[in-house]
N, C-alpha and C. Protein backbone atom coordinates (compact mmCIF):
# COMPACT_ATOMS: atom_id res chain seq x y z
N UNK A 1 133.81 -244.17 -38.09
CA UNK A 1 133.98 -243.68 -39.44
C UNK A 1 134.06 -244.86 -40.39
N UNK A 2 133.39 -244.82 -41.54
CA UNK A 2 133.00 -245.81 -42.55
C UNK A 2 134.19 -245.17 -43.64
N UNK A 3 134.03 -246.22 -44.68
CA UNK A 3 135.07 -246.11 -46.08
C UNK A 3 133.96 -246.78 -46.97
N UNK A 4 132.88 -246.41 -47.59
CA UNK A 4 131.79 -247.43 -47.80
C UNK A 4 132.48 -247.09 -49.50
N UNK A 5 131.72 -247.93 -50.57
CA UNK A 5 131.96 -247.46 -51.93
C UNK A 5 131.68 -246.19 -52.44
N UNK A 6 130.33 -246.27 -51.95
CA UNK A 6 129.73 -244.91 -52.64
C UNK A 6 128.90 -244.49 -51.03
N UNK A 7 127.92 -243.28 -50.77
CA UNK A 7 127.32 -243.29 -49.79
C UNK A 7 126.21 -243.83 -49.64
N UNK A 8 125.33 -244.05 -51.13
CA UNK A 8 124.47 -245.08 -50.82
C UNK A 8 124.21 -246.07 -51.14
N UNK A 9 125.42 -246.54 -51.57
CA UNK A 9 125.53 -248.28 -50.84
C UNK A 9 125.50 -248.41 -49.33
N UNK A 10 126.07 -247.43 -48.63
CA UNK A 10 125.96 -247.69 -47.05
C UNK A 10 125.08 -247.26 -46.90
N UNK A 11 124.26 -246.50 -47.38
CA UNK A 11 122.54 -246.14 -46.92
C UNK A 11 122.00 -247.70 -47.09
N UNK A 12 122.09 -248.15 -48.10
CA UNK A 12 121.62 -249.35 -48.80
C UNK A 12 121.75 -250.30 -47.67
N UNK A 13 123.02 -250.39 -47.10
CA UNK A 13 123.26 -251.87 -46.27
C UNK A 13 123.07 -251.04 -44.93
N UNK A 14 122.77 -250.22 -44.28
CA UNK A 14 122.08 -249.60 -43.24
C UNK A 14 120.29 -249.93 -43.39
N UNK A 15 119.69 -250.28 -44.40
CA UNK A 15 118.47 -250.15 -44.63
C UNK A 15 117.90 -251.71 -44.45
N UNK A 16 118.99 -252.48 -45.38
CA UNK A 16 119.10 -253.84 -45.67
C UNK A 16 119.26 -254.59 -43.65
N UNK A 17 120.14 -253.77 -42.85
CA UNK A 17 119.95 -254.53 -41.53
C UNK A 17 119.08 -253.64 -40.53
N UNK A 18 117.83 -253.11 -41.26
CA UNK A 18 116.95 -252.57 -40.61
C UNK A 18 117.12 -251.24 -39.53
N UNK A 19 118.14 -250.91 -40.07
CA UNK A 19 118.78 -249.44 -39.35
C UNK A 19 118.45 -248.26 -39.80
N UNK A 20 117.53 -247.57 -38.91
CA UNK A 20 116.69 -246.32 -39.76
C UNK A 20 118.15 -245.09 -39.86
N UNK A 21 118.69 -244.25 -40.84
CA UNK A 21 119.34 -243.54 -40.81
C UNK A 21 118.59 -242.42 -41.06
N UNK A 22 119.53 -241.35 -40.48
CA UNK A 22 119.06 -239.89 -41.15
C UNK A 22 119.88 -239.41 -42.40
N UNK A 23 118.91 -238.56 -42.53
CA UNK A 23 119.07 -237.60 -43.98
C UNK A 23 120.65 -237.59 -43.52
N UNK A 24 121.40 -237.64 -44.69
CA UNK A 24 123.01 -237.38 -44.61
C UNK A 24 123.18 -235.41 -44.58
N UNK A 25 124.09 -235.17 -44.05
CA UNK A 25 124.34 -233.64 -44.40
C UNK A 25 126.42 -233.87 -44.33
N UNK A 26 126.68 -233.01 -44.82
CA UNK A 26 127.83 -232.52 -45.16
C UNK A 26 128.81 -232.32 -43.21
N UNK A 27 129.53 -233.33 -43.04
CA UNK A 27 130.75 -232.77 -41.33
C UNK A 27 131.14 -231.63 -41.98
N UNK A 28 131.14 -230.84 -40.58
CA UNK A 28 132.49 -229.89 -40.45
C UNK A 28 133.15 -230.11 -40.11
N UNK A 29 133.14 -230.28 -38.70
CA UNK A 29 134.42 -230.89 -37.83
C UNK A 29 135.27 -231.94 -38.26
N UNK A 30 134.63 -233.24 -38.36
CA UNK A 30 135.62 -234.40 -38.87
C UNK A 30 136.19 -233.85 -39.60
N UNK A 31 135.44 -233.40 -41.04
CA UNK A 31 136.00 -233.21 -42.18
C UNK A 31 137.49 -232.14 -42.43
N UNK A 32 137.21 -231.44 -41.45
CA UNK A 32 138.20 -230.27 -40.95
C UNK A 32 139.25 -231.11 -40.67
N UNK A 33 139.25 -231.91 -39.51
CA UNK A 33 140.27 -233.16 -38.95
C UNK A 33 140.66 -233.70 -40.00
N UNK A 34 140.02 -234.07 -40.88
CA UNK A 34 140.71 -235.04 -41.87
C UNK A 34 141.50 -234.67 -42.52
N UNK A 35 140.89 -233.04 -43.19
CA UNK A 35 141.81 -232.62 -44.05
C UNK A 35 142.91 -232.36 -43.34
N UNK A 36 143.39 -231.99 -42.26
CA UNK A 36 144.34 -231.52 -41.21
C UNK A 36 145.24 -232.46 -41.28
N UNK A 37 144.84 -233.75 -41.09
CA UNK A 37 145.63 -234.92 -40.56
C UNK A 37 146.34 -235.68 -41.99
N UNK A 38 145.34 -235.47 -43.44
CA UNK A 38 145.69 -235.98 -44.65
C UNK A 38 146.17 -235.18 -45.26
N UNK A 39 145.95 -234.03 -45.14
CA UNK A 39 146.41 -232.95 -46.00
C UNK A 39 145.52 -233.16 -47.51
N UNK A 40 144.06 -233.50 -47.35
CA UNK A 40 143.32 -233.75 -48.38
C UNK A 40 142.68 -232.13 -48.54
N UNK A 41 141.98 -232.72 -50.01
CA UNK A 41 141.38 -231.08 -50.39
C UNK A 41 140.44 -230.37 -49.41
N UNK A 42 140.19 -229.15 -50.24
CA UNK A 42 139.10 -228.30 -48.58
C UNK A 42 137.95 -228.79 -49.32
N UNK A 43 137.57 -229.01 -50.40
CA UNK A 43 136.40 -229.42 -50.97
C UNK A 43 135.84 -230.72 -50.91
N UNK A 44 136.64 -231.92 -50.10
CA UNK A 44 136.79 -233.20 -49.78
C UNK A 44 135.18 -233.63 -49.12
N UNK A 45 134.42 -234.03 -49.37
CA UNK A 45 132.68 -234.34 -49.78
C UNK A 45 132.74 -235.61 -48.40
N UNK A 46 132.74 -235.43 -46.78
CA UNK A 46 132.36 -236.40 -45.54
C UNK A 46 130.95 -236.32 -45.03
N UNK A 47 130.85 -236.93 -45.24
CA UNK A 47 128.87 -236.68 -45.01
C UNK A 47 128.33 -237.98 -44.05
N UNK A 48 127.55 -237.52 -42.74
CA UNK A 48 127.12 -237.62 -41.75
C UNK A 48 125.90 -238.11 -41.59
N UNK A 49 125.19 -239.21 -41.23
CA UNK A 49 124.14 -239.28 -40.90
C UNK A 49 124.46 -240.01 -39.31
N UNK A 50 122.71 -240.60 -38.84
CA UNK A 50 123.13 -241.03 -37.53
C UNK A 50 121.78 -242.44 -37.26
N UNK A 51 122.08 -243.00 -37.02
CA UNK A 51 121.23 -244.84 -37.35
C UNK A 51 120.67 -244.77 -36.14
N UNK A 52 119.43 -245.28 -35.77
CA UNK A 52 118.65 -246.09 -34.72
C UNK A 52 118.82 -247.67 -35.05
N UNK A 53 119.87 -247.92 -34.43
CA UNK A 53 119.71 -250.09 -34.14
C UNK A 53 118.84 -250.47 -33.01
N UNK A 54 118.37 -250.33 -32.59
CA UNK A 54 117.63 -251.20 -31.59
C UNK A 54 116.40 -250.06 -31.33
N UNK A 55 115.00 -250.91 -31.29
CA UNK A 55 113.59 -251.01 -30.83
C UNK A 55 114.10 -249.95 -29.18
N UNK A 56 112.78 -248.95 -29.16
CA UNK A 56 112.89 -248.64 -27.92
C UNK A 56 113.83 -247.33 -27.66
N UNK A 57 113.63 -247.05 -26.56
CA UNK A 57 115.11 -245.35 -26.33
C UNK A 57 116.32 -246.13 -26.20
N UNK A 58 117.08 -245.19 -26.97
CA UNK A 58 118.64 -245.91 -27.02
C UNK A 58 119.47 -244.99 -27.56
N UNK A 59 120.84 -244.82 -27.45
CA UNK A 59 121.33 -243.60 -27.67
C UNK A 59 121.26 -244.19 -29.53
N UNK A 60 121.35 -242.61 -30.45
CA UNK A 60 121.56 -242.76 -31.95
C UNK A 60 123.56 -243.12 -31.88
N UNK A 61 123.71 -243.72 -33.37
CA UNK A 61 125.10 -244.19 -33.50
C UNK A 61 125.17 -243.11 -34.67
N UNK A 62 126.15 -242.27 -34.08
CA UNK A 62 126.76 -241.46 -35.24
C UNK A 62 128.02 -241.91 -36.35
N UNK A 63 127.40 -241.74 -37.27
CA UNK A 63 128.04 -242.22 -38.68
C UNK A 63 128.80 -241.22 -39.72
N UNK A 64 129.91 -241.45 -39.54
CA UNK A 64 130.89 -240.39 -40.66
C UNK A 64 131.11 -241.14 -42.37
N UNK A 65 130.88 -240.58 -43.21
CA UNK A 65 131.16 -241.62 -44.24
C UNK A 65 131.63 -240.81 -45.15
N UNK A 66 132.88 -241.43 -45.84
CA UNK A 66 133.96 -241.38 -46.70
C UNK A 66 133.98 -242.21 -47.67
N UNK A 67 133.43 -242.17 -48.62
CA UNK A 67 133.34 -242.71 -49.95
C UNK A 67 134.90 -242.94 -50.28
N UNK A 68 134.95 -244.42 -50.80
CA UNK A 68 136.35 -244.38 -51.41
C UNK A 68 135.92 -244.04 -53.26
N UNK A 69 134.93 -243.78 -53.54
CA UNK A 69 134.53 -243.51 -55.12
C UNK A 69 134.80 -241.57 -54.74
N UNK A 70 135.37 -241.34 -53.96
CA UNK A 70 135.53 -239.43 -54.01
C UNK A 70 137.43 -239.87 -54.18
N UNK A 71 137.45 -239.00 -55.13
CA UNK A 71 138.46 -238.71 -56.18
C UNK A 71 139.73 -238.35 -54.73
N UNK A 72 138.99 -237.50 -53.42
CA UNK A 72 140.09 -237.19 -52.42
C UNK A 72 140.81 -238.48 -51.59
N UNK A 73 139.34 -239.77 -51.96
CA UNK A 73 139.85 -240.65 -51.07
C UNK A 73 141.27 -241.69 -51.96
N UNK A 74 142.17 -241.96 -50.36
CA UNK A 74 143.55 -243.04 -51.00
C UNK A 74 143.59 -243.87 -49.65
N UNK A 75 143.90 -244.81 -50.29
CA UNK A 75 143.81 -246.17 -49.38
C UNK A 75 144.46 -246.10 -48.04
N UNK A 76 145.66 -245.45 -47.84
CA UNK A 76 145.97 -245.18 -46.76
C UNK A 76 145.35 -244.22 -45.55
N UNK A 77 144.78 -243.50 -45.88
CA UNK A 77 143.86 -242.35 -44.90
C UNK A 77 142.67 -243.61 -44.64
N UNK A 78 142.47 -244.50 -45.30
CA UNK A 78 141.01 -245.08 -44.76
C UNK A 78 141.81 -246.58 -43.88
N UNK A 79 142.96 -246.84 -43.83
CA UNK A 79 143.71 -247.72 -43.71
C UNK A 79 144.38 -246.98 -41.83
N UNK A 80 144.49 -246.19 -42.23
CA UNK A 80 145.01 -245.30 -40.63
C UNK A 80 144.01 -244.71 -39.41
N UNK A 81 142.99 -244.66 -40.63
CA UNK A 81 141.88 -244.26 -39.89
C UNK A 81 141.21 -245.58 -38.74
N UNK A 82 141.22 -246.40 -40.00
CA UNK A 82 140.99 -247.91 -39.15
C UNK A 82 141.70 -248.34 -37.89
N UNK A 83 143.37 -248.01 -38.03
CA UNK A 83 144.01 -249.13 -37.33
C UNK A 83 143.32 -247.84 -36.32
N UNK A 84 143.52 -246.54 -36.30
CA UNK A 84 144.22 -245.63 -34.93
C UNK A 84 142.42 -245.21 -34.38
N UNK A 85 141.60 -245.14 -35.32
CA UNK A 85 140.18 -244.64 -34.59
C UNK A 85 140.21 -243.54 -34.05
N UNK A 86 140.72 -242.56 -34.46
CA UNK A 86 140.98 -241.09 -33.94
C UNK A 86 139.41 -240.67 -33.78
N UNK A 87 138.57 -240.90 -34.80
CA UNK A 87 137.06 -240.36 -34.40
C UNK A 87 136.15 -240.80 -34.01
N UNK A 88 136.52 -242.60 -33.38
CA UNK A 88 135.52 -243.19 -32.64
C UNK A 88 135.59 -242.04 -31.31
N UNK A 89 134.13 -241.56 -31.04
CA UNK A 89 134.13 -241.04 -29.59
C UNK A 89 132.36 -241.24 -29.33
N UNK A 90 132.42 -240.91 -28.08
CA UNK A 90 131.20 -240.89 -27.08
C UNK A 90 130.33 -239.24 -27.12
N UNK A 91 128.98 -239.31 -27.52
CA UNK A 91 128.48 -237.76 -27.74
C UNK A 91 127.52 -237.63 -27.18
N UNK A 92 127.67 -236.55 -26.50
CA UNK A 92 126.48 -236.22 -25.35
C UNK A 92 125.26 -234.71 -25.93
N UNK A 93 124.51 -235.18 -26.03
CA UNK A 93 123.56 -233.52 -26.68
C UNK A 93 122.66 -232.77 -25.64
N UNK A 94 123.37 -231.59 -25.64
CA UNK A 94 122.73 -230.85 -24.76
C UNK A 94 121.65 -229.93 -25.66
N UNK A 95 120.06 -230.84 -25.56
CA UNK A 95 119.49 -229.50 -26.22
C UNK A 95 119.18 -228.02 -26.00
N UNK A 96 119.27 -228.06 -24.70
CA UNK A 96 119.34 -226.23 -24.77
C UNK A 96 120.03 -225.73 -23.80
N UNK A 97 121.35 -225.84 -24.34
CA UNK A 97 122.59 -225.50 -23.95
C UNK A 97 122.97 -224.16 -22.94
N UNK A 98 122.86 -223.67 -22.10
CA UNK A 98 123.53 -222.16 -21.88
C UNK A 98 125.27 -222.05 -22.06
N UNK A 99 125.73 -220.83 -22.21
CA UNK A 99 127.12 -221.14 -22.08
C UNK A 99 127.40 -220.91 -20.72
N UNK A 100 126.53 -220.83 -19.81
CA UNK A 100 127.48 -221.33 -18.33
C UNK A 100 127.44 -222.66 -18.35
N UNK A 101 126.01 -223.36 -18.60
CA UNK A 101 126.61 -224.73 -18.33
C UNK A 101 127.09 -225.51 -18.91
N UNK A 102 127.45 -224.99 -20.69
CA UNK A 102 128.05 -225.73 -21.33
C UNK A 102 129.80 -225.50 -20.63
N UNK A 103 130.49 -224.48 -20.22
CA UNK A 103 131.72 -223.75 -19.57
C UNK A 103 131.68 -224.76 -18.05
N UNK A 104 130.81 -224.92 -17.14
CA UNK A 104 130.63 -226.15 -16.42
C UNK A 104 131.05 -227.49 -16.72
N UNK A 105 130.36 -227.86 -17.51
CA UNK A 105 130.49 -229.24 -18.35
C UNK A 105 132.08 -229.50 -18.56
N UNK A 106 132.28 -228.53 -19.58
CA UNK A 106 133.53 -228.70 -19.97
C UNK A 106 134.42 -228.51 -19.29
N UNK A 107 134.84 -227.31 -18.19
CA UNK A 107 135.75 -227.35 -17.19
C UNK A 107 135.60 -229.11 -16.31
N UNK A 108 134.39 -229.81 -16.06
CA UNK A 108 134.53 -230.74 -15.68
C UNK A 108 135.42 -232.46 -16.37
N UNK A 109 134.93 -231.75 -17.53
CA UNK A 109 135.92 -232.75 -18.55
C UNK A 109 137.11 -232.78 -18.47
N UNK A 110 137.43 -231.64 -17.99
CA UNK A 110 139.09 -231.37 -18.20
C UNK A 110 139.45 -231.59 -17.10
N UNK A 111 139.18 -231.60 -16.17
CA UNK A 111 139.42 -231.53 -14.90
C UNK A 111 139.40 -232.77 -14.00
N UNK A 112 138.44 -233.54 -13.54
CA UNK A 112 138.11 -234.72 -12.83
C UNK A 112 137.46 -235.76 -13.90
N UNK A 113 137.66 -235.21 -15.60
CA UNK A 113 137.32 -236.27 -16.65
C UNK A 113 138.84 -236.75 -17.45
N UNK A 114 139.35 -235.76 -16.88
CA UNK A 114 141.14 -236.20 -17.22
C UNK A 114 141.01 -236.03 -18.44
N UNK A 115 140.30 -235.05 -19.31
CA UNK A 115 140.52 -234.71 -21.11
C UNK A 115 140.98 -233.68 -21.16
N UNK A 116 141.35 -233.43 -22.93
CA UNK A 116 141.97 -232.28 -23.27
C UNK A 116 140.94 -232.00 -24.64
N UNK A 117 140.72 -230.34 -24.56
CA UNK A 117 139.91 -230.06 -25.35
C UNK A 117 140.79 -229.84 -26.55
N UNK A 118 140.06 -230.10 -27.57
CA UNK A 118 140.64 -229.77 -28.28
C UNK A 118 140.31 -228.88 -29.70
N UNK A 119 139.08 -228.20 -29.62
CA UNK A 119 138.25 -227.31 -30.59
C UNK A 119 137.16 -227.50 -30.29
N UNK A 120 136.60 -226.32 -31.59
CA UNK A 120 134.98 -226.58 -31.60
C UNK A 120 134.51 -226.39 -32.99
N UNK A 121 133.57 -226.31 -33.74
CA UNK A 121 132.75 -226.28 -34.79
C UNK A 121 131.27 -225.97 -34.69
N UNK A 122 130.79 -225.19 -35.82
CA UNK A 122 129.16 -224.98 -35.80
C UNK A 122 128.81 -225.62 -36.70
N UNK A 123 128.09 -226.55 -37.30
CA UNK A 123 127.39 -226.74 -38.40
C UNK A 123 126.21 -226.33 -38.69
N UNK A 124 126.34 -225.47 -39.63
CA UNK A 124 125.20 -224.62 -40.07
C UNK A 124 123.89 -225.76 -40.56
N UNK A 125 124.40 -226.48 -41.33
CA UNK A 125 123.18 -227.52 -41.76
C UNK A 125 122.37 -227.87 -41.03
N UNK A 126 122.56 -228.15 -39.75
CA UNK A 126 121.78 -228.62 -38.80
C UNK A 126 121.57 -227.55 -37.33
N UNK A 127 122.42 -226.92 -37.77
CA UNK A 127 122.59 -225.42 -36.62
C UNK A 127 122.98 -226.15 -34.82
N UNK A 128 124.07 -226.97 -35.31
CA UNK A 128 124.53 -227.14 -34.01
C UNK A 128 126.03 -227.10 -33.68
N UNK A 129 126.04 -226.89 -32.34
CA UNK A 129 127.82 -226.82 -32.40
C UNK A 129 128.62 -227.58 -31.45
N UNK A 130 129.75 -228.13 -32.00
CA UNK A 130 130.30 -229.43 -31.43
C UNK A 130 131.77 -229.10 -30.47
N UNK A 131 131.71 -229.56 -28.86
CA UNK A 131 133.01 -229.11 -28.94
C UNK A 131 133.75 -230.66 -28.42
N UNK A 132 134.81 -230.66 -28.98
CA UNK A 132 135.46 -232.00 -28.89
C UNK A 132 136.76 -232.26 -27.70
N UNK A 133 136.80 -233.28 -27.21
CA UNK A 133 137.66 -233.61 -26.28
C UNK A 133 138.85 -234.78 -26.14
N UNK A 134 139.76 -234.80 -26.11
CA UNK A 134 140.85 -236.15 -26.46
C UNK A 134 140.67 -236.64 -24.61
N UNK A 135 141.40 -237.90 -24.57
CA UNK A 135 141.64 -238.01 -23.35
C UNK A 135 143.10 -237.82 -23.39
N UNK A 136 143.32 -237.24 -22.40
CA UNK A 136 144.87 -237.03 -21.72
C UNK A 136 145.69 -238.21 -21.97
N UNK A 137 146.84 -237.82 -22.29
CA UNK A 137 147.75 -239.00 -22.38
C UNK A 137 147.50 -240.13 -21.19
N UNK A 138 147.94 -239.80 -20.28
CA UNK A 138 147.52 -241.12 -19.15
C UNK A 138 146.47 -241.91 -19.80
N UNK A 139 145.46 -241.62 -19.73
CA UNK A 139 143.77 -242.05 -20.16
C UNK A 139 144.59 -242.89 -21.43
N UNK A 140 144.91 -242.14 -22.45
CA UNK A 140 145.02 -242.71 -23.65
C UNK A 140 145.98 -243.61 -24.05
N UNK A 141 147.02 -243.82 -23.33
CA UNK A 141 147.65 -244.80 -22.90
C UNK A 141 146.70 -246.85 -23.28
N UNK A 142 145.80 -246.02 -21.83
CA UNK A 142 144.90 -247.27 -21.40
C UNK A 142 143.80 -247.50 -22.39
N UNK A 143 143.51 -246.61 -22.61
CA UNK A 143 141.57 -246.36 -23.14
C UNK A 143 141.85 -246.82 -24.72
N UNK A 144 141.23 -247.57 -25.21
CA UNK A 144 141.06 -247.81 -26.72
C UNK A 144 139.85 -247.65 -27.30
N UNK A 145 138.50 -248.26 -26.76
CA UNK A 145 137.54 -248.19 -27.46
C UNK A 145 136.78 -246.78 -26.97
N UNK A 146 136.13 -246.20 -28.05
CA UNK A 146 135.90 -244.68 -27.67
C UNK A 146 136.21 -243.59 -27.15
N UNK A 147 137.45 -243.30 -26.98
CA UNK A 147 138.53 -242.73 -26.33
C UNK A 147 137.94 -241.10 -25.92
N UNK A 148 137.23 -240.50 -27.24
CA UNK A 148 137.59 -238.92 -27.10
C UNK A 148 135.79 -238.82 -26.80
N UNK A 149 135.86 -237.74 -26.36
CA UNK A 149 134.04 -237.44 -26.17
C UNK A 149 133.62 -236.05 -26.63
N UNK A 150 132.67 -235.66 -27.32
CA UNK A 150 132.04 -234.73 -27.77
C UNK A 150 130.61 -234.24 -27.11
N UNK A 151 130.39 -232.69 -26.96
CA UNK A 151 129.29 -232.39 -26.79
C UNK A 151 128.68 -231.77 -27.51
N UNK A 152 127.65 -232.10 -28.07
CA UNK A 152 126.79 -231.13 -29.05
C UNK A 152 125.82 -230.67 -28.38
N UNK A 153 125.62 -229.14 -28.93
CA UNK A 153 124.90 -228.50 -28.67
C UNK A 153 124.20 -227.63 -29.71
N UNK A 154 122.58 -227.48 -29.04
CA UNK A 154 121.97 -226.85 -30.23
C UNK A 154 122.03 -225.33 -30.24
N UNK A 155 122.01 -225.00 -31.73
CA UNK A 155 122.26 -223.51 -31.91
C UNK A 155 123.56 -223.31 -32.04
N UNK A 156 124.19 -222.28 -32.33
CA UNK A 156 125.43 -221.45 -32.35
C UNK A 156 126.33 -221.18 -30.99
N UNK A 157 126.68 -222.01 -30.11
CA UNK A 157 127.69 -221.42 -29.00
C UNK A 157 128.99 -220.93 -29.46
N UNK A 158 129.31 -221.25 -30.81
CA UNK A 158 130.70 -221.24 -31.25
C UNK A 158 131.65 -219.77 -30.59
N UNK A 159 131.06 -218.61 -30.51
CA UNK A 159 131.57 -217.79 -29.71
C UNK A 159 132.41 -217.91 -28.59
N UNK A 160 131.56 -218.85 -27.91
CA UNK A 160 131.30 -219.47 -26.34
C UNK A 160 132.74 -220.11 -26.10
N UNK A 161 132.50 -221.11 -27.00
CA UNK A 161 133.73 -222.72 -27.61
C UNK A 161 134.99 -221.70 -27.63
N UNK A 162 135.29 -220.94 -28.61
CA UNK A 162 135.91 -220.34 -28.80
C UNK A 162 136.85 -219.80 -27.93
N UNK A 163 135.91 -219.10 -26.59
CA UNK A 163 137.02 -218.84 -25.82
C UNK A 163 137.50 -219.29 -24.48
N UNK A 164 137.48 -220.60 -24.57
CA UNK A 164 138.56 -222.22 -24.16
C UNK A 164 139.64 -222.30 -25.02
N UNK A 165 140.66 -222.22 -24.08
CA UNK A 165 141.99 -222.21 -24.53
C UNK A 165 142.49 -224.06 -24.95
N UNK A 166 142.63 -224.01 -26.43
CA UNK A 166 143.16 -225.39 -26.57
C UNK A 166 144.55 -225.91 -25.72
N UNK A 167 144.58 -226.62 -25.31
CA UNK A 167 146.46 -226.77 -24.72
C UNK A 167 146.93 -227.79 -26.09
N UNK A 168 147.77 -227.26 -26.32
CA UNK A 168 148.50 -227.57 -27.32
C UNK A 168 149.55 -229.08 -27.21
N UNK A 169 150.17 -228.67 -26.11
CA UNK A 169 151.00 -229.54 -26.59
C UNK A 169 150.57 -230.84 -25.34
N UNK A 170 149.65 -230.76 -24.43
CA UNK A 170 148.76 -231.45 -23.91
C UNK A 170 147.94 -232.47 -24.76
N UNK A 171 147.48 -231.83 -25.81
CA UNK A 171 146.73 -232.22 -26.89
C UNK A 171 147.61 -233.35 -28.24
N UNK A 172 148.89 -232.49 -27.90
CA UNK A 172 150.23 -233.60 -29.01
C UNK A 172 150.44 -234.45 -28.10
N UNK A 173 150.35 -234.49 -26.99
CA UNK A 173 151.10 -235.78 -26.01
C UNK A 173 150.11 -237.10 -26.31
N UNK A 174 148.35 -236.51 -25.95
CA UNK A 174 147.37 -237.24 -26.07
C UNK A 174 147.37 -238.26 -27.37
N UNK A 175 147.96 -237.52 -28.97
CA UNK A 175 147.66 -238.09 -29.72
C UNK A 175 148.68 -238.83 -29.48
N UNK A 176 150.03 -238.57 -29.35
CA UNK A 176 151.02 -239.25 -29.99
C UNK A 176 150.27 -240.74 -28.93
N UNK A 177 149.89 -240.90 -27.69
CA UNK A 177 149.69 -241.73 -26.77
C UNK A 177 148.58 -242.61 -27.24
N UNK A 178 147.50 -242.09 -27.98
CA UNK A 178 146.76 -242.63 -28.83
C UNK A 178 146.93 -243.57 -29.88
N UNK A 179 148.28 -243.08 -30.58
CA UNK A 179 148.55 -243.49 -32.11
C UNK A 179 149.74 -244.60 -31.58
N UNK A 180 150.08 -244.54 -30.35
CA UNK A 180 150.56 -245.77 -29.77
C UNK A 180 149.70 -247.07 -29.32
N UNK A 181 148.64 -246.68 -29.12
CA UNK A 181 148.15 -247.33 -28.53
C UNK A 181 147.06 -248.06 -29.45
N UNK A 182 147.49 -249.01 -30.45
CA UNK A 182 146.68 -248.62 -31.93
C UNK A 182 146.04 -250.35 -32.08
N UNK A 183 145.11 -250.35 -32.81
CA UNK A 183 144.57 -251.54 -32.73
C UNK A 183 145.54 -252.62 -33.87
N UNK A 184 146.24 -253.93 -34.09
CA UNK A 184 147.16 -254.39 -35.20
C UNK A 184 146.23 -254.58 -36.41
N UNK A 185 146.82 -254.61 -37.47
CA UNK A 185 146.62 -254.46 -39.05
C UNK A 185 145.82 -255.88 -39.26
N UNK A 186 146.13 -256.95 -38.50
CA UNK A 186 145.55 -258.23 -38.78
C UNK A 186 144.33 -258.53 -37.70
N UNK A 187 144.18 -258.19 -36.64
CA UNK A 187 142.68 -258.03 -36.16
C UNK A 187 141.92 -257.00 -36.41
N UNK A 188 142.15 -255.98 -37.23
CA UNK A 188 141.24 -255.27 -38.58
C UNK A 188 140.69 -255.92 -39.67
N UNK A 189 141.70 -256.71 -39.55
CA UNK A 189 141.01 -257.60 -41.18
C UNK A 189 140.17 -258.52 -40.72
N UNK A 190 140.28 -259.20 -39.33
CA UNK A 190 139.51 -260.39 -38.85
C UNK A 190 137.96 -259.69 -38.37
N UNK A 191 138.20 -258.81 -37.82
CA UNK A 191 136.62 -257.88 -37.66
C UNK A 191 136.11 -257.89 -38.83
N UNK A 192 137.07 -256.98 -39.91
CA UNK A 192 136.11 -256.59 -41.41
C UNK A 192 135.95 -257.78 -41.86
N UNK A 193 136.47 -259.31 -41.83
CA UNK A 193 135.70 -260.26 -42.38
C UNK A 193 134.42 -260.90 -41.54
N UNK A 194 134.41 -260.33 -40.12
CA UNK A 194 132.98 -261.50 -39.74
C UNK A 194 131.79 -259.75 -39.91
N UNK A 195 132.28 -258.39 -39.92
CA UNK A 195 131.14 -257.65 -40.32
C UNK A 195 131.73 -256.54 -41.36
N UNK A 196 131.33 -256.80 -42.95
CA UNK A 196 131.45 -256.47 -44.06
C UNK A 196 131.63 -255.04 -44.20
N UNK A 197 132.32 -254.23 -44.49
CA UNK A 197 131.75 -253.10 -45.05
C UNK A 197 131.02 -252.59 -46.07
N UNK A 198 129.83 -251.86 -46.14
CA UNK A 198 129.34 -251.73 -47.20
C UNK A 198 130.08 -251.30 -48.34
N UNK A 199 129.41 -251.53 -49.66
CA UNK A 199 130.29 -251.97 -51.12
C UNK A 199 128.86 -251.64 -51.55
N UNK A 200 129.17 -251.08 -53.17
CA UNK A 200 128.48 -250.83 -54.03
C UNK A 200 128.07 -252.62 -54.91
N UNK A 201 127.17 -252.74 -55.39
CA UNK A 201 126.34 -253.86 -55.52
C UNK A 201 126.33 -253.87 -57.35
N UNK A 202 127.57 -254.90 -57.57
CA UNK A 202 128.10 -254.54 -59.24
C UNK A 202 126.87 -254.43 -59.63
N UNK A 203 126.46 -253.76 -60.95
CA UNK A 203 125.22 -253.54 -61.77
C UNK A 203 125.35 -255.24 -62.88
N UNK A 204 124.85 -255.66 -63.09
CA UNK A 204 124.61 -257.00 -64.06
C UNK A 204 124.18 -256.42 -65.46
């Protein structure tokens, strides 16, 4: 997840290091999370695209972006977001999903992948539906970089998603184990100085 100025200044410096992006569309999911976790508006504007860096097959890098020029954004939500990385995760796309084997999949996640589910979402814009996974406290303890994993799938399963029982307080253990386990305030700043975040480009 980005904090860029505007969104296309980070289109701009996505273009500028030769990173083809897609058309942006409007999150559900994150955006849902965010507001959850900030208590920001429901009308709060997170918009999604997804970059090709490297020549050749390679997985796409999915991109969340949060304008700090949107009236919802405050320095601290983009400041927490950083240290704790709640939405760095790993995404797997199943293009033509059944719900047995998406109900497969996921019982395997939970099970001998040591995660905890924790929802789902459809996004109509693109007509796909996401269901998301934390790792278990144990896991999250240890695990820092990319912690939670997502599967998208095409079309509407949301029905499907739906009826997987979240564990609740499985799911509070995970975070609190997460938000322990947090990257410090001063090797944030040493990353964001050797790779920049995109910034709007003063007008002269």
């Amino acid at each position: 997840m980005l904090f860029p100025e505007t969104v296309e200044s980070a289109l701009d410096y996505f273009g500028e290091n030769g990173w083809a992006a897609s058309t942006t569309i409007p999150s559900v999911l994150v955006k849902r999370r965010l507001v959850e976790r900030h208590w920001l508006p429901e009308d709060v504007d997170i918009r999604v695209t997804r970059l090709r860096v490297t020549a050749g097959p390679s997985p796409d890098v999915e991109v969340f972006l949060f304008p700090r020029s949107s009236p919802a954004y405050k320095e601290d939500v983009g400041e927490k977001e950083r240290v704790h990385g709640f939405e760095n995760h790993v995404g797997l796309f199943m293009e033509r999903a059944e719900e047995s084997t998406l109900a497969r999949l996921a019982d395997r996640l939970e099970t001998s992948g040591r995660m905890v589910y924790e929802g789902s979402a459809h996004n109509p814009h693109e007509n796909t539906t996401m269901l998301y996974f934390a790792p278990s406290a144990p896991v999250a303890r240890v695990r820092r970089r990319f912690p939670r994993w997502e599967l998208q799938c095409g079309g509407d399963l949301s029905a499907s998603a739906a009826r997987r029982p979240v564990r609740t307080q499985a799911l509070s253990r995970a975070y609190a184990a997460l938000k322990a386990n947090h990257v410090p305030v001063d090797v944030i700043m040493t990353r964001a100085a050797r790779r920049p975040v995109p910034v709007a480009v003063p007008e002269s």
